[in-house]
C-alpha atoms as a PDB file:
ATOM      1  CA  UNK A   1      12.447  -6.331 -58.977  1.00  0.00           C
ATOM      2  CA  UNK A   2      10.793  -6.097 -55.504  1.00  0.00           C
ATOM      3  CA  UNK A   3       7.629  -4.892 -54.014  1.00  0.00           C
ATOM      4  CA  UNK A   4       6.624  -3.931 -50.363  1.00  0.00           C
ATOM      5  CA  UNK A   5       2.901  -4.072 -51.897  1.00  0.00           C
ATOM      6  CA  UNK A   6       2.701  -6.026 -55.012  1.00  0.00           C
ATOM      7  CA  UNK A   7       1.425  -2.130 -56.676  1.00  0.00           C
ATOM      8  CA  UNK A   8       4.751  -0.144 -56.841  1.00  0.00           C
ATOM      9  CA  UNK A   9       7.862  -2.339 -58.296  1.00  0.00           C
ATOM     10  CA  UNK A  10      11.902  -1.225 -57.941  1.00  0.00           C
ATOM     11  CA  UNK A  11      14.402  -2.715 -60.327  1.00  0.00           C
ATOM     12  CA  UNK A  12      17.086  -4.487 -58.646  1.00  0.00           C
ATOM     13  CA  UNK A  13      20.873  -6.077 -59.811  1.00  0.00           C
ATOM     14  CA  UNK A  14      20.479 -10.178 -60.251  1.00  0.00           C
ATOM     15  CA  UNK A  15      23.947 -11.906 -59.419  1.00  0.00           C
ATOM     16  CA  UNK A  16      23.904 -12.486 -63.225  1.00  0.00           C
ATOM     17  CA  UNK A  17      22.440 -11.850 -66.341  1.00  0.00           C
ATOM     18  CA  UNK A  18      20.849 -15.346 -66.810  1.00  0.00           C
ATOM     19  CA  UNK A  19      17.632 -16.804 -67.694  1.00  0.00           C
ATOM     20  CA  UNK A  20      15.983 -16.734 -64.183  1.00  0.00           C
ATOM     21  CA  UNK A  21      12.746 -18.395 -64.371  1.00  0.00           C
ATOM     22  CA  UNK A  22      10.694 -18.991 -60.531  1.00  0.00           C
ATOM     23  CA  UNK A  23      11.741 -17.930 -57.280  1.00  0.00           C
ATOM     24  CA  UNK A  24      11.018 -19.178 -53.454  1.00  0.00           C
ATOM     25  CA  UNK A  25      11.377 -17.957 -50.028  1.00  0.00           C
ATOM     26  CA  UNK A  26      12.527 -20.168 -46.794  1.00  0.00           C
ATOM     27  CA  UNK A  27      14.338 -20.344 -43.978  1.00  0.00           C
ATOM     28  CA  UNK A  28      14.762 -16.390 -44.248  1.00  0.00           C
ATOM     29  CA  UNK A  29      16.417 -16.611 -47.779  1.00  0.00           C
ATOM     30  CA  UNK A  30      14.866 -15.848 -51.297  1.00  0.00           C
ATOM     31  CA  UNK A  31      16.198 -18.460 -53.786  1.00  0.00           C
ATOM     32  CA  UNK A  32      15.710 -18.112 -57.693  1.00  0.00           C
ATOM     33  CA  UNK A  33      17.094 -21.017 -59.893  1.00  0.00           C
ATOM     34  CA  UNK A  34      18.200 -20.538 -63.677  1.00  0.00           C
ATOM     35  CA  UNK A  35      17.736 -22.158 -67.191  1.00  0.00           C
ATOM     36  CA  UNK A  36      20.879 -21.117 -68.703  1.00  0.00           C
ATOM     37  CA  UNK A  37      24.408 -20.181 -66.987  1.00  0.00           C
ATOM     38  CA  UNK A  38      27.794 -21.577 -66.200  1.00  0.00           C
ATOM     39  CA  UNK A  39      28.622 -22.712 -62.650  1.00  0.00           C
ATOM     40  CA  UNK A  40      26.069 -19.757 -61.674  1.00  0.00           C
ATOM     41  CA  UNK A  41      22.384 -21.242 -62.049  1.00  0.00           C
ATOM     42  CA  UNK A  42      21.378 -20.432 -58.373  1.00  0.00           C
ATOM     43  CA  UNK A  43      21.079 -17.224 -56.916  1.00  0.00           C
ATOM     44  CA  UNK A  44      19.658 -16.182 -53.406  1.00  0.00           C
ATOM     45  CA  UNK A  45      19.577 -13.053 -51.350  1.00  0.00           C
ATOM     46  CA  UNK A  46      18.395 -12.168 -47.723  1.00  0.00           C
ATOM     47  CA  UNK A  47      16.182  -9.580 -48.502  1.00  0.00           C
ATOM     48  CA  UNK A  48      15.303  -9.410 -52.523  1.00  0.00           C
ATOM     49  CA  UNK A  49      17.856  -6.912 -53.228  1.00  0.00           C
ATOM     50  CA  UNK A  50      20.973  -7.672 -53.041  1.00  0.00           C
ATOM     51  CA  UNK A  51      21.627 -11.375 -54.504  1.00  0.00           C
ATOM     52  CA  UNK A  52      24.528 -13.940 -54.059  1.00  0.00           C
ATOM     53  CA  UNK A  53      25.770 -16.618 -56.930  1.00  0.00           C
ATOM     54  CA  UNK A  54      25.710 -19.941 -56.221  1.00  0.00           C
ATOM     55  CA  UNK A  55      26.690 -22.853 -58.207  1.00  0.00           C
ATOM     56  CA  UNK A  56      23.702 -25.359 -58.712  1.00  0.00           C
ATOM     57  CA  UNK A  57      24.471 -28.947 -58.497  1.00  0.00           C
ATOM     58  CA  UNK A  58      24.448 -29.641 -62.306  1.00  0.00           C
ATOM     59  CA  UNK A  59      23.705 -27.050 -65.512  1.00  0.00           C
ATOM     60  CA  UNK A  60      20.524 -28.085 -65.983  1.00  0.00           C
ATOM     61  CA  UNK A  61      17.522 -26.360 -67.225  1.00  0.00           C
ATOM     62  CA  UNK A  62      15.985 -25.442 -63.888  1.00  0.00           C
ATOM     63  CA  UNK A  63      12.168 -24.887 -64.103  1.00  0.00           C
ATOM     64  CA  UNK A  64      11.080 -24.748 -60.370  1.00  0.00           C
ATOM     65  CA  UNK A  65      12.240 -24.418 -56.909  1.00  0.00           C
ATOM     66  CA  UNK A  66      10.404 -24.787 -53.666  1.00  0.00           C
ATOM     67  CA  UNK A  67      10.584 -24.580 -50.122  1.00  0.00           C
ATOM     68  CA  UNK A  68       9.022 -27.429 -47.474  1.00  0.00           C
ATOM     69  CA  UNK A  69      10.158 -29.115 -44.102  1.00  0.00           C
ATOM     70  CA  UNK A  70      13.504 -27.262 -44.147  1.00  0.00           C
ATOM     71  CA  UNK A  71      14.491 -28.033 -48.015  1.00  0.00           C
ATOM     72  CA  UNK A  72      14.715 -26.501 -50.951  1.00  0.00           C
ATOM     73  CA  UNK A  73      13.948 -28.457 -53.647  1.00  0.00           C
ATOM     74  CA  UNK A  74      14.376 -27.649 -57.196  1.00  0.00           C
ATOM     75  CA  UNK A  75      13.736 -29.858 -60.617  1.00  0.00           C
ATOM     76  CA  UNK A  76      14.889 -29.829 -63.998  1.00  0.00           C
ATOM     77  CA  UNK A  77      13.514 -30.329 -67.571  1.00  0.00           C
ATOM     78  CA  UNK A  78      17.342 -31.828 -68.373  1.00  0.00           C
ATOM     79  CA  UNK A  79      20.037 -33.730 -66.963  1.00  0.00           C
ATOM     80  CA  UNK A  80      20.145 -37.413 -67.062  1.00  0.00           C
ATOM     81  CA  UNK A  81      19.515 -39.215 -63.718  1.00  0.00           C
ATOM     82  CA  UNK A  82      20.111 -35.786 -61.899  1.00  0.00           C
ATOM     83  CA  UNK A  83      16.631 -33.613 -62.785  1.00  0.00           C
ATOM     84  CA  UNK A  84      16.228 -32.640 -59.068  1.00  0.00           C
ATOM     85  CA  UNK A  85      18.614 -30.947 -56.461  1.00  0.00           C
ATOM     86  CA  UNK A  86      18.222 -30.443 -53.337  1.00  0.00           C
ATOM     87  CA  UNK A  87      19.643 -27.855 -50.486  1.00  0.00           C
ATOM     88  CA  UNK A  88      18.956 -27.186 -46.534  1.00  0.00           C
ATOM     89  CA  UNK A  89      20.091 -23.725 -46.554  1.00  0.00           C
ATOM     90  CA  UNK A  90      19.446 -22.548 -50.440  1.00  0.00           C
ATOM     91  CA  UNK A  91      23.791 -22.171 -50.703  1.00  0.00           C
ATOM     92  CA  UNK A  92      24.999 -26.270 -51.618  1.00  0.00           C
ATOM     93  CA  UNK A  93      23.120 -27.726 -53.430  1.00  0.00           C
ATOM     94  CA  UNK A  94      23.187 -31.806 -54.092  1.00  0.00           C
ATOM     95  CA  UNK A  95      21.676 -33.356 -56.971  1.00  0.00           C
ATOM     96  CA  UNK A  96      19.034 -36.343 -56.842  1.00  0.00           C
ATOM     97  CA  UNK A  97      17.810 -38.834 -59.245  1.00  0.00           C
ATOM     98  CA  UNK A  98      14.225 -37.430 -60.307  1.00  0.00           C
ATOM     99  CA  UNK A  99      11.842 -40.657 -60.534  1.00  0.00           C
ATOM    100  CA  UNK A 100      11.983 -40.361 -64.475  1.00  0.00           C
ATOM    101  CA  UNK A 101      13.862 -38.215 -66.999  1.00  0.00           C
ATOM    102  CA  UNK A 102      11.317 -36.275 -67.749  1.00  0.00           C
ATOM    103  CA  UNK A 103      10.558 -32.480 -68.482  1.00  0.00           C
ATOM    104  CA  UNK A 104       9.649 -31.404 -65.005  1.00  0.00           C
ATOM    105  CA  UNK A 105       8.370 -28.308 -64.937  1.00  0.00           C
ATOM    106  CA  UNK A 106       6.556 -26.979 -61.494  1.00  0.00           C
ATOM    107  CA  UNK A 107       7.367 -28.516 -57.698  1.00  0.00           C
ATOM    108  CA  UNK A 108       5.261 -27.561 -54.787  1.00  0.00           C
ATOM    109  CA  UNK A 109       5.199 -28.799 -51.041  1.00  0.00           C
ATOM    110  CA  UNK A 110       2.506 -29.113 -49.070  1.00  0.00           C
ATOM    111  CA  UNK A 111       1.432 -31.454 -45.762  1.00  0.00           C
ATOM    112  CA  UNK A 112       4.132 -32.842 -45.516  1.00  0.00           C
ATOM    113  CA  UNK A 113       4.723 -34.369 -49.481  1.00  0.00           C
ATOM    114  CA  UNK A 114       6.692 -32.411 -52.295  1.00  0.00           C
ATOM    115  CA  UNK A 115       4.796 -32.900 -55.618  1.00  0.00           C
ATOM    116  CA  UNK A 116       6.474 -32.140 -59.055  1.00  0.00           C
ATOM    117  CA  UNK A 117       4.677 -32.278 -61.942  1.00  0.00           C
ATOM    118  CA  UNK A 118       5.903 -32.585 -65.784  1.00  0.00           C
ATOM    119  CA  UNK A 119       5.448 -31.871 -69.786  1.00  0.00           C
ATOM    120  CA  UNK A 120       5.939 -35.283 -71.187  1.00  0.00           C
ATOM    121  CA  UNK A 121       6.477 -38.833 -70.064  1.00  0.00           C
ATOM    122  CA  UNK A 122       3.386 -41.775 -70.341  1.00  0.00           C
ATOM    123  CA  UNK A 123       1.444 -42.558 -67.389  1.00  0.00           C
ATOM    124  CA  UNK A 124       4.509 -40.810 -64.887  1.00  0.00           C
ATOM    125  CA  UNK A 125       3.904 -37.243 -65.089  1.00  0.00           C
ATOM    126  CA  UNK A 126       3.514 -36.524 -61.460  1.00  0.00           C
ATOM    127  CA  UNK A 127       5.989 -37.373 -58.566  1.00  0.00           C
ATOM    128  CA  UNK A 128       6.019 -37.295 -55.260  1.00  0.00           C
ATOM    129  CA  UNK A 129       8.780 -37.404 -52.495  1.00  0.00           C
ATOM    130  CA  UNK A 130       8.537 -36.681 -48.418  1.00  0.00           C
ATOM    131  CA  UNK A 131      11.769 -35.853 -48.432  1.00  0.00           C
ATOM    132  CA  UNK A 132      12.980 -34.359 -51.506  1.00  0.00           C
ATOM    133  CA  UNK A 133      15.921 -37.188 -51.692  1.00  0.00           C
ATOM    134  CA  UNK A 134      13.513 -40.293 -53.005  1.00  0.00           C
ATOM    135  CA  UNK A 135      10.912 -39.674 -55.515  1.00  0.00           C
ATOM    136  CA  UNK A 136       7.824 -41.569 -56.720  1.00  0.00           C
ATOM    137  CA  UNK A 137       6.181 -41.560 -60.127  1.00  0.00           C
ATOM    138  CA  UNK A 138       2.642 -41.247 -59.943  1.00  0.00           C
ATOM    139  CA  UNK A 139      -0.074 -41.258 -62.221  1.00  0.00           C
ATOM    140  CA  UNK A 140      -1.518 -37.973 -63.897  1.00  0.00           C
ATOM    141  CA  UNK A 141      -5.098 -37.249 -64.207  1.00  0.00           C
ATOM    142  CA  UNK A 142      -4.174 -36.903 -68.329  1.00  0.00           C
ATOM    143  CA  UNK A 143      -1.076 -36.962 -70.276  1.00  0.00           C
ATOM    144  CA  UNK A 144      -1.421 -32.801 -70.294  1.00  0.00           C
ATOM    145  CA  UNK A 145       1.762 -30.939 -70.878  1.00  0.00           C
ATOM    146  CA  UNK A 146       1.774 -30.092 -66.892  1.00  0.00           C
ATOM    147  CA  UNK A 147       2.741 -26.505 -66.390  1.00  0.00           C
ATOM    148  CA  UNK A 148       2.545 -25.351 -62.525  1.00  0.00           C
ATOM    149  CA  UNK A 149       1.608 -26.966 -59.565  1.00  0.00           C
ATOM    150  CA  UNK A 150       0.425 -25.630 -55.827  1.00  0.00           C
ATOM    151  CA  UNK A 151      -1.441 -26.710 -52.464  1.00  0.00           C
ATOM    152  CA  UNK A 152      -3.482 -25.100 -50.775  1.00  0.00           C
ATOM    153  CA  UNK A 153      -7.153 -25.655 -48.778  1.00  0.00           C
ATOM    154  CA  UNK A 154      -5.602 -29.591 -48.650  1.00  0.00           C
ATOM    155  CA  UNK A 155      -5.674 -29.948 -52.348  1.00  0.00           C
ATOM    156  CA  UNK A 156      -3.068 -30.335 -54.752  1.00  0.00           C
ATOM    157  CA  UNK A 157      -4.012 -28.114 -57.830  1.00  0.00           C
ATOM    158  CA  UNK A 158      -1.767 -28.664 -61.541  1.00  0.00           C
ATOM    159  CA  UNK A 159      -2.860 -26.644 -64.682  1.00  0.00           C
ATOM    160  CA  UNK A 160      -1.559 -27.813 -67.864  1.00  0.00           C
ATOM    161  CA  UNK A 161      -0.981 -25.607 -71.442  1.00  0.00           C
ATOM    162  CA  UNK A 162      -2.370 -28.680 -73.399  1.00  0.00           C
ATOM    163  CA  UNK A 163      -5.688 -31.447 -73.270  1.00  0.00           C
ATOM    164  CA  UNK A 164      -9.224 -30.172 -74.416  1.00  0.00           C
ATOM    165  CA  UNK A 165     -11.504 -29.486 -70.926  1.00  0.00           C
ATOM    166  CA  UNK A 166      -9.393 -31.067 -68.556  1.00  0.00           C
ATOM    167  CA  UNK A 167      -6.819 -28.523 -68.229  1.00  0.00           C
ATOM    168  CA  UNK A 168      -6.843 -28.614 -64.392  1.00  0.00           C
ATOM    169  CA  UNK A 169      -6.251 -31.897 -62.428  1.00  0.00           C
ATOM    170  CA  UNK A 170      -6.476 -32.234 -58.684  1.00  0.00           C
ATOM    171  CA  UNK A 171      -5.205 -34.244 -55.851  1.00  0.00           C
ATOM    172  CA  UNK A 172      -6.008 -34.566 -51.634  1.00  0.00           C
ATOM    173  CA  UNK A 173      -2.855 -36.573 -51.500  1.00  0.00           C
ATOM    174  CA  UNK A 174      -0.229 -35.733 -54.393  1.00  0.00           C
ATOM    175  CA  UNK A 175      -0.984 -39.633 -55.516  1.00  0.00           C
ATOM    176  CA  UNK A 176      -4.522 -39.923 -57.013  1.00  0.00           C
ATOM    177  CA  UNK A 177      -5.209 -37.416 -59.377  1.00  0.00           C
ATOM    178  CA  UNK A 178      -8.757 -36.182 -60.874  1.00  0.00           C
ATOM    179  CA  UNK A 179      -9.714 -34.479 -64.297  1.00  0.00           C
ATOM    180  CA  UNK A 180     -11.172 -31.149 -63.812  1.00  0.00           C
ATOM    181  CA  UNK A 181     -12.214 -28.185 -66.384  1.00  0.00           C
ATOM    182  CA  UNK A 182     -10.261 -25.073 -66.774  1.00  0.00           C
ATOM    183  CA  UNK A 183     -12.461 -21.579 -67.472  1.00  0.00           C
ATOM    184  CA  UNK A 184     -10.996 -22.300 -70.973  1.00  0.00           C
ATOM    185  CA  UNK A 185      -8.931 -24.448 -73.150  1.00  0.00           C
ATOM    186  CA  UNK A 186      -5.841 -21.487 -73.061  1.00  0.00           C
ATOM    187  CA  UNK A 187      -1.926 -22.145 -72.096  1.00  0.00           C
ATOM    188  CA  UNK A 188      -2.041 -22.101 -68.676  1.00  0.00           C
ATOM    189  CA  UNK A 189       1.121 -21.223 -67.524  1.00  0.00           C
ATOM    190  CA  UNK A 190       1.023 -20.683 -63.782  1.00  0.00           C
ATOM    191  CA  UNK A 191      -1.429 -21.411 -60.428  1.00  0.00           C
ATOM    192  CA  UNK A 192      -1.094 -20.277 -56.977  1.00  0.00           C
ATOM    193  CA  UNK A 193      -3.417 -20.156 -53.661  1.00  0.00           C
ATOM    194  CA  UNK A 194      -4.230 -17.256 -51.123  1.00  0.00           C
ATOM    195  CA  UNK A 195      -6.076 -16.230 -48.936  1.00  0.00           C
ATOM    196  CA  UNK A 196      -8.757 -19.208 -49.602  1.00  0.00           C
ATOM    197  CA  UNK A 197      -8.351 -18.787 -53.535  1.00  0.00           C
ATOM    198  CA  UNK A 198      -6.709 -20.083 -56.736  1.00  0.00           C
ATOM    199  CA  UNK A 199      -6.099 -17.739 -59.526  1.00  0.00           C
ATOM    200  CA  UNK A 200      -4.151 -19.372 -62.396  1.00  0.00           C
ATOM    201  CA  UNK A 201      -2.812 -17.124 -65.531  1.00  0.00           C
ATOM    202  CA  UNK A 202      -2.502 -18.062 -69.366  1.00  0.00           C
ATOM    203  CA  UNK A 203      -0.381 -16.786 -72.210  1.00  0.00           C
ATOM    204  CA  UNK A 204      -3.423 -17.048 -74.652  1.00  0.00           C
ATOM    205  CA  UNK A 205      -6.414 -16.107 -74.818  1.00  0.00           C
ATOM    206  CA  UNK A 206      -8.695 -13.168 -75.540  1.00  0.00           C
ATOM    207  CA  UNK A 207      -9.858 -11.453 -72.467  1.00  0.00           C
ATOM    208  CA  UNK A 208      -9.782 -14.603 -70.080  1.00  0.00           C
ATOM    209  CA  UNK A 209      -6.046 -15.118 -69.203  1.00  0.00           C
ATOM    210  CA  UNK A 210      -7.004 -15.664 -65.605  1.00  0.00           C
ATOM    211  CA  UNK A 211      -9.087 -17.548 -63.776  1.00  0.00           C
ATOM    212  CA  UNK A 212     -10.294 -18.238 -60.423  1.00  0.00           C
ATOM    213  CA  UNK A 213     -11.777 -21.378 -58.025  1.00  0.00           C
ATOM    214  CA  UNK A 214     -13.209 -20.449 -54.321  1.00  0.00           C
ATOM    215  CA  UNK A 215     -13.863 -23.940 -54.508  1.00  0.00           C
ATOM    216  CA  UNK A 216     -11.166 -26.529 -55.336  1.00  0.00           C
ATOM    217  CA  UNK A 217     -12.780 -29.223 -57.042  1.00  0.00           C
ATOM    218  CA  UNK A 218     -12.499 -32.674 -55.540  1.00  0.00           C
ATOM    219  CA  UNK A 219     -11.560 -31.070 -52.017  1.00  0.00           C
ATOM    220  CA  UNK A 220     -15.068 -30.055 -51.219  1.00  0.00           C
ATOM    221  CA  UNK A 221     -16.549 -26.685 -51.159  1.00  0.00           C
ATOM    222  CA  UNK A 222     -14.931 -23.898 -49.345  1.00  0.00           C
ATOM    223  CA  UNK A 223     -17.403 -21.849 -47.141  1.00  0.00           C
ATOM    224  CA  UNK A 224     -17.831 -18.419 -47.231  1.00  0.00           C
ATOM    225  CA  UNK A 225     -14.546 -16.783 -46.003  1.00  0.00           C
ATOM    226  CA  UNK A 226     -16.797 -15.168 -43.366  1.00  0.00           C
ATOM    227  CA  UNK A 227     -18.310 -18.114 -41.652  1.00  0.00           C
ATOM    228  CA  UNK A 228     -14.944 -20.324 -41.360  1.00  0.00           C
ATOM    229  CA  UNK A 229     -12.996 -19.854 -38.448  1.00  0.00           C
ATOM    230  CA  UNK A 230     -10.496 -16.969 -38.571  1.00  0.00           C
ATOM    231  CA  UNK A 231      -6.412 -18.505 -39.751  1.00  0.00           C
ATOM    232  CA  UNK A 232      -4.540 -18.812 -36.486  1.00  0.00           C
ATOM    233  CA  UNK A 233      -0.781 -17.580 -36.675  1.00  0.00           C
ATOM    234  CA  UNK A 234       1.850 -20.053 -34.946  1.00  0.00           C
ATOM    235  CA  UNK A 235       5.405 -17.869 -33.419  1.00  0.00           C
ATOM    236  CA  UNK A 236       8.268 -18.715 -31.260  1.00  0.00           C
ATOM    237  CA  UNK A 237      11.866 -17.869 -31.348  1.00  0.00           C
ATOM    238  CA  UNK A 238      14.735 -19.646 -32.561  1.00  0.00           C
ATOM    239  CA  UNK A 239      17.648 -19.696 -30.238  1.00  0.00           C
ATOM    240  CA  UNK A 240      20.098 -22.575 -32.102  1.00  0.00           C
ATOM    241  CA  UNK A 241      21.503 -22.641 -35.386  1.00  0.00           C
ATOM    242  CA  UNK A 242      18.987 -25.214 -36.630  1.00  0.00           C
ATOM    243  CA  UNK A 243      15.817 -24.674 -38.708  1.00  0.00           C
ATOM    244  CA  UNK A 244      12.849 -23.769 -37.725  1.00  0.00           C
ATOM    245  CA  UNK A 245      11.397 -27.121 -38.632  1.00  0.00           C
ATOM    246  CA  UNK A 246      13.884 -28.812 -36.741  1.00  0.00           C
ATOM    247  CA  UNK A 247      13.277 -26.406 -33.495  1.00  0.00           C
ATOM    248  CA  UNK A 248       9.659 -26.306 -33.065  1.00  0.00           C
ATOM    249  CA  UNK A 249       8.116 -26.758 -29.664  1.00  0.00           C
ATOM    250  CA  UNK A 250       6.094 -30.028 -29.477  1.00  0.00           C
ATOM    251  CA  UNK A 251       3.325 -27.796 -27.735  1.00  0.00           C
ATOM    252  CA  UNK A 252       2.935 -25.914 -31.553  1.00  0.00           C
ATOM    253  CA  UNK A 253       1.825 -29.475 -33.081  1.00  0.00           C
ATOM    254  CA  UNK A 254      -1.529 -27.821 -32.749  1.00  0.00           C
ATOM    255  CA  UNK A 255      -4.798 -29.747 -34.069  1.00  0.00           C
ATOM    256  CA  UNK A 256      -2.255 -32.738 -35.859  1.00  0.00           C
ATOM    257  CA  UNK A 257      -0.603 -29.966 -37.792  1.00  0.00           C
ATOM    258  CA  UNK A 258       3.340 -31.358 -36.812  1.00  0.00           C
ATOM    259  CA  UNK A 259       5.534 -29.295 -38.920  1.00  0.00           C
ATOM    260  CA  UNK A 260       6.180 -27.068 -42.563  1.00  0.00           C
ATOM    261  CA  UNK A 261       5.250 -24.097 -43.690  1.00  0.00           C
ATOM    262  CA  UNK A 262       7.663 -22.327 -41.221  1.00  0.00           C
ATOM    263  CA  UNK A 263       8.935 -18.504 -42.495  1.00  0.00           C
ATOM    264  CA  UNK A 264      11.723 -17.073 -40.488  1.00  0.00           C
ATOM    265  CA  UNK A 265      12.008 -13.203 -39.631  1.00  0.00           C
ATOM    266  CA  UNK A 266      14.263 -11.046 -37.578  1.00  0.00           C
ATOM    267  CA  UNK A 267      12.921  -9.902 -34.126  1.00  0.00           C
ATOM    268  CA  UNK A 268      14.046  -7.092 -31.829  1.00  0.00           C
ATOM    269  CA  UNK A 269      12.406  -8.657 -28.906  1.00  0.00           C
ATOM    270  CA  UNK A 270      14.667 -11.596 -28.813  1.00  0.00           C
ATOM    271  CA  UNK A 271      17.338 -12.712 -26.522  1.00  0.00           C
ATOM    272  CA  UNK A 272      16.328  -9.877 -24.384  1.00  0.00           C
ATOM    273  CA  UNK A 273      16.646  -7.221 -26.714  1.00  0.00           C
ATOM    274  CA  UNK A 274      19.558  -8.129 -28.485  1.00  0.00           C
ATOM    275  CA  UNK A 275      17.436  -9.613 -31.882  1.00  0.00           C
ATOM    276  CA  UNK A 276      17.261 -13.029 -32.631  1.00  0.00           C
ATOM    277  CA  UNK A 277      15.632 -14.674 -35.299  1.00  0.00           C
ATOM    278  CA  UNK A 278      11.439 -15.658 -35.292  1.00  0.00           C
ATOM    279  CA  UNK A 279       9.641 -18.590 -36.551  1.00  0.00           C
ATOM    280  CA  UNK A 280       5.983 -17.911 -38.112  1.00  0.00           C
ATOM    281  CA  UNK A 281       3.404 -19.399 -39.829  1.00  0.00           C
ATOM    282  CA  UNK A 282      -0.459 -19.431 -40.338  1.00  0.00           C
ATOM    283  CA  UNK A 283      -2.929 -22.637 -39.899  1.00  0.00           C
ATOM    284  CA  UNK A 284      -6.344 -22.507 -41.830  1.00  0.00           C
ATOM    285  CA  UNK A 285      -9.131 -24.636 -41.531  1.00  0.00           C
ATOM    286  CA  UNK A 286     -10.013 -26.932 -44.386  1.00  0.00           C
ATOM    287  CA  UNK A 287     -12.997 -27.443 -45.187  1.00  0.00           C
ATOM    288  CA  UNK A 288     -11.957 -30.405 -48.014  1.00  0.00           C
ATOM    289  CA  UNK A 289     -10.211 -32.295 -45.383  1.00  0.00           C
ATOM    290  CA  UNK A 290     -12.172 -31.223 -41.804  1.00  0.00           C
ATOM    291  CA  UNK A 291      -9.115 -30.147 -40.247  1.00  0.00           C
ATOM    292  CA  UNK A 292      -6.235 -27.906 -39.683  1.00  0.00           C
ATOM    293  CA  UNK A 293      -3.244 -27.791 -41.771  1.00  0.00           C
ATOM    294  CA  UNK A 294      -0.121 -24.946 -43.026  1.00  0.00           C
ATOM    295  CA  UNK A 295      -1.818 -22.128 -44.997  1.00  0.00           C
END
């Protein structure tokens, strides 16, 4: 289903009936990625209606799929020396050794690093890769059944549906992780970041199955919206084939921001009227790190 608002929803067709669990957006391409199927566990569409089947590079159980430094990226709770797979244009996809077989359940990117983070496994339940091909175990603020994992305000945030007040963990780095309390001990199932906040979601509870942080913990307090300076919005067009990534002027690696977080549109204006495709995306200033970086 698809929204121009987020308030009024319209059913659309998937490319098959299969357990679709998250989708991403990159490169001008939605991609969703599947926990059950047959050749088929990928599917991606232009514009969120009409969608494509694509074959994933293994049947595994695919949990999460993200989008960073022109890659998608998605990881697996299954498979045996294959839980992630990898694609630069959401269509082939190639798989990749994950840095331990274990149930990995949320992958994020963010300045620069992609972060997974998992449901089992002893002292390994984060990784980390720059480039989506090589992965890194790293060690988890607890041995939480990790659920979902974002960036955002220079902070790595995970949640976690198991672990008694330290249902949160955070990281500046995706390497060193710190224990933080949840709003409640509940199943938290999902996390995400906007617009200079976190709201995370539960399947239990009474009455408190979401929960908020203005501040990220560990990342320093963020201001008042009002008093920080107002998110500056990066643009140029894309003549070439390549990514937008890959095409970015050196004049846009603005306050040590160098490249990500790139979202490519369709402009009128290009190529002198003909259309041609756009490259966008917003800075914010941290407060946790004193700088710049991809919003």
């Amino acid at each position: 289903m698809t929204s121009p608002d987020g308030i009024t929803w319209t059913s659309r067709t998937s490319a098959a009936n299969n357990f679709w669990r998250p989708v991403t957006y990159g490169n001008g391409l939605f991609v969703a990625v599947s926990s059950t199927g047959t050749g088929n566990r990928v599917m991606t569409s232009p514009d969120g209606i009409t969608w494509t089947s694509r074959t994933s590079a293994s049947d595994n159980d695919w949990r999460s799929v993200t989008y960073g430094n022109g890659l998608f990226v998605a990881v697996s709770s299954s498979g045996a020396g294959n839980r992630v797979m990898t694609s630069p244009n959401g269509l082939v996809w190639t798989g990749r050794a994950s840095a331990a077989d274990n149930f990995w359940s949320s992958v994020t990117h963010g300045d620069g690093l992609f972060v997974a983070v998992s449901q089992n496994g002893s002292g390994n339940r984060v990784m980390t890769s720059p480039d989506g091909f090589t992965w890194t175990s790293q060690t988890s603020a607890a041995n939480n059944s990790w659920t979902s994992v974002t960036y955002g305000d220079g902070v790595f945030v995970a949640v976690s549906d198991s672990g008694f007040g330290n249902r949160v963990m955070t990281s500046p780095d995706g390497v060193t992780w710190t224990s933080r309390t949840s709003a409640a001990n509940n199943d938290w199932a999902s996390v995400t970041y906007g617009s200079g906040l976190l709201v995370a979601v539960s399947g239990t509870g009474t009455g408190n199955r979401v929960m908020t942080s203005g501040s990220i913990p560990g990342g320093g307090t963020s201001s008042d919206p009002a008093s920080l300076p107002s998110p500056i919005v990066q643009q140029f067009g894309r003549s070439g084939s390549e990514s937008c990534d890959a095409a970015q002027p050196s004049g846009l690696d603005w306050a040590g921001v160098t490249s990500g977080g790139w979202g490519e549109s369709w402009a009128q204006w290009m190529n002198g009227g003909s259309g041609g495709p756009v490259c966008t995306r917003t800075l914010i200033y941290s407060p946790a790190q004193s700088r710049w970086v991809v919003g």
